[in-house]
PDB file of N, CA and C in Angstrom:
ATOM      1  N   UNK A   1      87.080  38.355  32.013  1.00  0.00           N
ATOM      2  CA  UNK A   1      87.058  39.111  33.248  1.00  0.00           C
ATOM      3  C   UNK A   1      88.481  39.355  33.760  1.00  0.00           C
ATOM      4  N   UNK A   2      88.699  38.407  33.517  1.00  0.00           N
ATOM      5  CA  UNK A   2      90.646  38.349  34.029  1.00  0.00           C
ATOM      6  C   UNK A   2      90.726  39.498  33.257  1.00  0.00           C
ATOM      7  N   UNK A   3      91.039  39.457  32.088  1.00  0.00           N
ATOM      8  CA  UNK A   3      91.777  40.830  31.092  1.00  0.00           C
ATOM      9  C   UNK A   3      91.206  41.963  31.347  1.00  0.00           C
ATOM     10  N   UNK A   4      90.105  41.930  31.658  1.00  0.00           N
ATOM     11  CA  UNK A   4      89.562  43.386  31.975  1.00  0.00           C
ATOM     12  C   UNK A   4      90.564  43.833  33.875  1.00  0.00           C
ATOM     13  N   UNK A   5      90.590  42.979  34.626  1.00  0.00           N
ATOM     14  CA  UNK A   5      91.218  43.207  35.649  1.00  0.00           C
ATOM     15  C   UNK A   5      92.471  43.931  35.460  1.00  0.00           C
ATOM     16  N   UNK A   6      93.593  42.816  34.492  1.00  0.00           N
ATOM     17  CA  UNK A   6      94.323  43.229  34.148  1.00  0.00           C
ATOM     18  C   UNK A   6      94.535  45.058  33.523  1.00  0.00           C
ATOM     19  N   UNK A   7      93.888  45.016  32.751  1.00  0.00           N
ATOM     20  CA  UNK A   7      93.905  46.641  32.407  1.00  0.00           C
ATOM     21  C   UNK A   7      93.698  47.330  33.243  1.00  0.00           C
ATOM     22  N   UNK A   8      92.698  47.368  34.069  1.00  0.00           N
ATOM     23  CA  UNK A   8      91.927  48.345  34.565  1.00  0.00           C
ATOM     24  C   UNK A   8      93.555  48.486  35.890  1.00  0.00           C
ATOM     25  N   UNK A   9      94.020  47.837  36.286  1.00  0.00           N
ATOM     26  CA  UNK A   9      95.464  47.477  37.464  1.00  0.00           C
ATOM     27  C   UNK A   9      96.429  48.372  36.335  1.00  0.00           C
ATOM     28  N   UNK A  10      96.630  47.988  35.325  1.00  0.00           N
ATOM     29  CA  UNK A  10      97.404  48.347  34.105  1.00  0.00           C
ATOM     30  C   UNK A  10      97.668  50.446  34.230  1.00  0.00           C
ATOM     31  N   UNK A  11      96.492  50.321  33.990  1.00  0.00           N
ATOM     32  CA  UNK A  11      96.227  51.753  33.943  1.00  0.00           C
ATOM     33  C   UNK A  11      95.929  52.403  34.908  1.00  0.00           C
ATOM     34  N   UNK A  12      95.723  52.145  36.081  1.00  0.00           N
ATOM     35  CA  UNK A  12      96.382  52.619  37.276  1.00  0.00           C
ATOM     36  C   UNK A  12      97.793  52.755  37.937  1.00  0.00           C
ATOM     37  N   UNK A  13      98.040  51.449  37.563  1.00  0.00           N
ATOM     38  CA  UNK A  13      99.794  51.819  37.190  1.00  0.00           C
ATOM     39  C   UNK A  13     100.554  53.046  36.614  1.00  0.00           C
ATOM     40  N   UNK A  14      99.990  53.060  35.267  1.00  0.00           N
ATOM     41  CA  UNK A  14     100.701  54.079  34.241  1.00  0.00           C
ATOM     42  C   UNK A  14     100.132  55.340  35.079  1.00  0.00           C
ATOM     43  N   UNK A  15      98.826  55.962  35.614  1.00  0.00           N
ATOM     44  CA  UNK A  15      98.506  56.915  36.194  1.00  0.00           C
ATOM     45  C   UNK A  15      99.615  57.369  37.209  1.00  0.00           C
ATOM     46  N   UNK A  16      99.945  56.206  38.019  1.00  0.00           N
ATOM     47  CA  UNK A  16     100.700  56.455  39.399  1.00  0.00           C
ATOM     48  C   UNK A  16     101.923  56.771  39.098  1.00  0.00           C
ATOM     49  N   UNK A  17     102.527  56.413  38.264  1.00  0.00           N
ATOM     50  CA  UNK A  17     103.679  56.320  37.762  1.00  0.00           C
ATOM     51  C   UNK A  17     104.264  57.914  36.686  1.00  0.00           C
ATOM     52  N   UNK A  18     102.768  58.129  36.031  1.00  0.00           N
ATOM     53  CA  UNK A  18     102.849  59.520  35.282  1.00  0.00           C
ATOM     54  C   UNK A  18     102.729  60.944  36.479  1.00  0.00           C
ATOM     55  N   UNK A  19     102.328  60.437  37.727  1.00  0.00           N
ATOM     56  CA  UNK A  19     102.018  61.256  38.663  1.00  0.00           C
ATOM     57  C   UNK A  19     103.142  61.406  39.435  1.00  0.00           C
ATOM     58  N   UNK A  20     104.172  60.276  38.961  1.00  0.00           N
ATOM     59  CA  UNK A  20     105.135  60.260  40.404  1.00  0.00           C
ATOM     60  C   UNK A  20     106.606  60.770  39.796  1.00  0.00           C
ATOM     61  N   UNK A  21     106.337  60.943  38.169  1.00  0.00           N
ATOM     62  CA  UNK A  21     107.379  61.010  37.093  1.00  0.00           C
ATOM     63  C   UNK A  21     107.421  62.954  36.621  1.00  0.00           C
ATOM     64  N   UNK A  22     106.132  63.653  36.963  1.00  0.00           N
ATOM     65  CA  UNK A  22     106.076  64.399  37.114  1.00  0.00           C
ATOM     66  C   UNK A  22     105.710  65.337  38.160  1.00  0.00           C
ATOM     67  N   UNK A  23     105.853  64.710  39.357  1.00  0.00           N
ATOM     68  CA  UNK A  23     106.186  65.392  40.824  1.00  0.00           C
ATOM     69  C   UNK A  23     107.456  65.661  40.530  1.00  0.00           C
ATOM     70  N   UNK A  24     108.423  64.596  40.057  1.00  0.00           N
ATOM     71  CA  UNK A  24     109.971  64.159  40.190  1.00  0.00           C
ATOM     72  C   UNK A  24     110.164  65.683  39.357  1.00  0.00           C
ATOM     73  N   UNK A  25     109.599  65.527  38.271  1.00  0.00           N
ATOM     74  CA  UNK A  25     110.078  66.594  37.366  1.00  0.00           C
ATOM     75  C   UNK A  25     110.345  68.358  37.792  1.00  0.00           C
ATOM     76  N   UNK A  26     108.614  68.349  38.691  1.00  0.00           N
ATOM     77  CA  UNK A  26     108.479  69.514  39.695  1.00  0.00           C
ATOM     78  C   UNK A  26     109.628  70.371  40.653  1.00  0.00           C
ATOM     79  N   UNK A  27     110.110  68.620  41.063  1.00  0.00           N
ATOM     80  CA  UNK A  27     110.880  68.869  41.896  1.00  0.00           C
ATOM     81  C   UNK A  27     112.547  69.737  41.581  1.00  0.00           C
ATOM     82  N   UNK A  28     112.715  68.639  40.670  1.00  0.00           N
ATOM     83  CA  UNK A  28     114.040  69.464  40.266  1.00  0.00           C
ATOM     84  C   UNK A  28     114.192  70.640  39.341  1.00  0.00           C
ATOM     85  N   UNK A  29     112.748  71.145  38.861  1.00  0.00           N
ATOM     86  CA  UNK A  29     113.359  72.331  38.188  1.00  0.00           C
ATOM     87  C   UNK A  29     113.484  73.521  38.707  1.00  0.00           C
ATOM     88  N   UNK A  30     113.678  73.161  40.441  1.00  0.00           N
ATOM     89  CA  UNK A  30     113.877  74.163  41.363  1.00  0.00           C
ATOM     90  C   UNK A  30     115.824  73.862  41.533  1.00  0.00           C
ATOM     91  N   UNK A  31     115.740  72.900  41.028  1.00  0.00           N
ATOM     92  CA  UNK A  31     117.944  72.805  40.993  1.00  0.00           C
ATOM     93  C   UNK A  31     117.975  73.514  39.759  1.00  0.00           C
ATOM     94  N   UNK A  32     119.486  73.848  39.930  1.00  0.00           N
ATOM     95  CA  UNK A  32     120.264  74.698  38.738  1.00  0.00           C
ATOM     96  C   UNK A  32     121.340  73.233  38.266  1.00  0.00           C
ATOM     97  N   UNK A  33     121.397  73.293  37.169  1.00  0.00           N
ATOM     98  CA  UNK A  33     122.085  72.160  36.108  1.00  0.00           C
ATOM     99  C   UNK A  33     123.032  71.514  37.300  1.00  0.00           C
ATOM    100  N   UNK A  34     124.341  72.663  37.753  1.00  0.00           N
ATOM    101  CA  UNK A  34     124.765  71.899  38.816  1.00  0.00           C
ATOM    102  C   UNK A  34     124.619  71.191  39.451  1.00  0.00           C
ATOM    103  N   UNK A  35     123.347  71.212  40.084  1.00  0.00           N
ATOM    104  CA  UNK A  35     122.583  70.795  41.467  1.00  0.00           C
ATOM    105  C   UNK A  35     122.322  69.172  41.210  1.00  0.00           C
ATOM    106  N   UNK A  36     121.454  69.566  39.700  1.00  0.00           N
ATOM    107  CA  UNK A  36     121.190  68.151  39.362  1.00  0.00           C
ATOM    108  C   UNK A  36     121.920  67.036  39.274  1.00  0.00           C
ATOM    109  N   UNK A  37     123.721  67.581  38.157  1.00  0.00           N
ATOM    110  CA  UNK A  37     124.402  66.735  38.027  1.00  0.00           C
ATOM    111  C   UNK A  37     124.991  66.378  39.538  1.00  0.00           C
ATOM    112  N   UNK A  38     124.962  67.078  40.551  1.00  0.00           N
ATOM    113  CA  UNK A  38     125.879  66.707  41.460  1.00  0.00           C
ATOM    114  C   UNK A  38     124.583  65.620  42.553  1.00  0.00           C
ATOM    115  N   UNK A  39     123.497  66.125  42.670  1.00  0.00           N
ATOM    116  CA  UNK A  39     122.184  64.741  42.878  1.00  0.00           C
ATOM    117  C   UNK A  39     122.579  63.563  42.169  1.00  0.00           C
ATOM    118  N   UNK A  40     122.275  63.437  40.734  1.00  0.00           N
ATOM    119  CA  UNK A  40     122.506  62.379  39.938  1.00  0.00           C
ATOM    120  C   UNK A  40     123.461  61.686  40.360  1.00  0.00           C
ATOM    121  N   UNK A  41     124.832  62.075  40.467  1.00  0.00           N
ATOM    122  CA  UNK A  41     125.890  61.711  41.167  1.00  0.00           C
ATOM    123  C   UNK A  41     126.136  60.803  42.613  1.00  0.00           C
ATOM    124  N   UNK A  42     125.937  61.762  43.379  1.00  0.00           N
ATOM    125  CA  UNK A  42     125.346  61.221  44.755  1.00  0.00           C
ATOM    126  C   UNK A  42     124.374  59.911  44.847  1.00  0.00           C
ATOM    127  N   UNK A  43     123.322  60.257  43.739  1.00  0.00           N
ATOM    128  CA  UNK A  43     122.196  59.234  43.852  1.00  0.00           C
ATOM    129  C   UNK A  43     122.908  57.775  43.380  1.00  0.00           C
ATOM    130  N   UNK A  44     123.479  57.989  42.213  1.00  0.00           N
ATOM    131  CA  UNK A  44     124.041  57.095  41.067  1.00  0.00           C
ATOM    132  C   UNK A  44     125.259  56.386  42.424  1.00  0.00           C
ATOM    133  N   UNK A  45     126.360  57.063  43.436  1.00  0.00           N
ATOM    134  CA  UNK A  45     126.698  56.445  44.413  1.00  0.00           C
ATOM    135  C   UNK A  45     126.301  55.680  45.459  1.00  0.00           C
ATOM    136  N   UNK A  46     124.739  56.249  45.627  1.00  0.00           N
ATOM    137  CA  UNK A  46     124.117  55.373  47.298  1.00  0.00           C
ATOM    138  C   UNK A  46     123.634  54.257  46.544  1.00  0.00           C
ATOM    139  N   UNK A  47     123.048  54.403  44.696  1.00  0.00           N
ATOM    140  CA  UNK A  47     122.879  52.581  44.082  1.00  0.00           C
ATOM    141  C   UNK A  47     124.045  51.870  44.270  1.00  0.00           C
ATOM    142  N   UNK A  48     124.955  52.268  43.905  1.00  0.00           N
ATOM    143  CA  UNK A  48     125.993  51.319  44.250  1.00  0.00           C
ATOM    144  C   UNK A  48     126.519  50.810  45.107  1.00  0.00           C
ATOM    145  N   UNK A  49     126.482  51.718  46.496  1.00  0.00           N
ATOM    146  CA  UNK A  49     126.663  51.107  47.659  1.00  0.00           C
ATOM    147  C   UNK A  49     125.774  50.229  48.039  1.00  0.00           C
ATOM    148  N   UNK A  50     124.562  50.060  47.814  1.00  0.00           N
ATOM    149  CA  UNK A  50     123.501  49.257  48.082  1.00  0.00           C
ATOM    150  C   UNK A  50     123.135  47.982  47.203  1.00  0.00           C
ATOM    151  N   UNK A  51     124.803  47.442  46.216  1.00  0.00           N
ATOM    152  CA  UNK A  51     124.907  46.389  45.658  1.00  0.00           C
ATOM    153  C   UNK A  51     124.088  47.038  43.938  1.00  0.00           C
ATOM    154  N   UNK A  52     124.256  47.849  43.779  1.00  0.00           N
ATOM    155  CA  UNK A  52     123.515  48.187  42.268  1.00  0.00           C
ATOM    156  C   UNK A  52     124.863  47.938  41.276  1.00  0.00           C
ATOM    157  N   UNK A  53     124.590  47.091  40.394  1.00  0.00           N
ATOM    158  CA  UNK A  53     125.740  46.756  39.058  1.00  0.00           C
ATOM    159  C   UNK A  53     126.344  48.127  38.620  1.00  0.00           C
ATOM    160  N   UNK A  54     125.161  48.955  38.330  1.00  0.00           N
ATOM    161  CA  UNK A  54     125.421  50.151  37.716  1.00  0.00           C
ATOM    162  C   UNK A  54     124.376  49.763  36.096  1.00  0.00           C
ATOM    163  N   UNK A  55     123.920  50.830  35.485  1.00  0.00           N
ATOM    164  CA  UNK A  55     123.257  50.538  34.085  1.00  0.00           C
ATOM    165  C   UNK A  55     124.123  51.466  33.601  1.00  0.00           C
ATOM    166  N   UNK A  56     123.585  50.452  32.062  1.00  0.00           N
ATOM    167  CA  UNK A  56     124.903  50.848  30.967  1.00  0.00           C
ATOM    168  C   UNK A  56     124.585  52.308  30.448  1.00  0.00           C
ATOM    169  N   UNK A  57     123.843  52.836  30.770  1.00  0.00           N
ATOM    170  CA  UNK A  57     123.511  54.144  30.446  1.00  0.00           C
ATOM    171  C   UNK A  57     124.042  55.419  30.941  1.00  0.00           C
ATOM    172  N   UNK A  58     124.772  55.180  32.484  1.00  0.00           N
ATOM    173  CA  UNK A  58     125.128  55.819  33.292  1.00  0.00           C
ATOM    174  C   UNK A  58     126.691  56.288  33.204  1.00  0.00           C
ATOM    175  N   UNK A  59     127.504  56.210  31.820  1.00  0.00           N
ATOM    176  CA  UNK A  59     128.730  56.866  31.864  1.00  0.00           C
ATOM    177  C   UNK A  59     128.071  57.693  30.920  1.00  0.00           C
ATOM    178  N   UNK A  60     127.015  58.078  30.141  1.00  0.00           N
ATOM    179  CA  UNK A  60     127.018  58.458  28.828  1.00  0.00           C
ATOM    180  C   UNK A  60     126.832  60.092  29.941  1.00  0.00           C
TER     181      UNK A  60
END
């Protein structure tokens, strides 16, 4: 019963998450390349002010 809980939470997850990953997507293909990199930017600054390490992904 437990494992069935588990999934059934599981996959509501992945739903919410596929729903919230492609709003996101919605959203910006109303920016022009600019727009984005200079968001990304901005965004990638207010993590850091707010104590974010930075991820290693973020000079590439």
């Amino acid at each position: 019963m437990l494992a069935e809980q588990f999934h059934e939470r599981t996959g509501q997850f992945v739903e919410v998450v596929e729903h919230h990953v492609a709003n996101e997507r919605q959203l910006l293909t109303d920016l022009t390349i600019d727009e984005q990199t200079q968001l990304a930017a901005l965004l990638r600054r207010l993590l850091l002010s707010l104590g974010d390490t930075g991820h290693p992904m973020a000079d590439d």
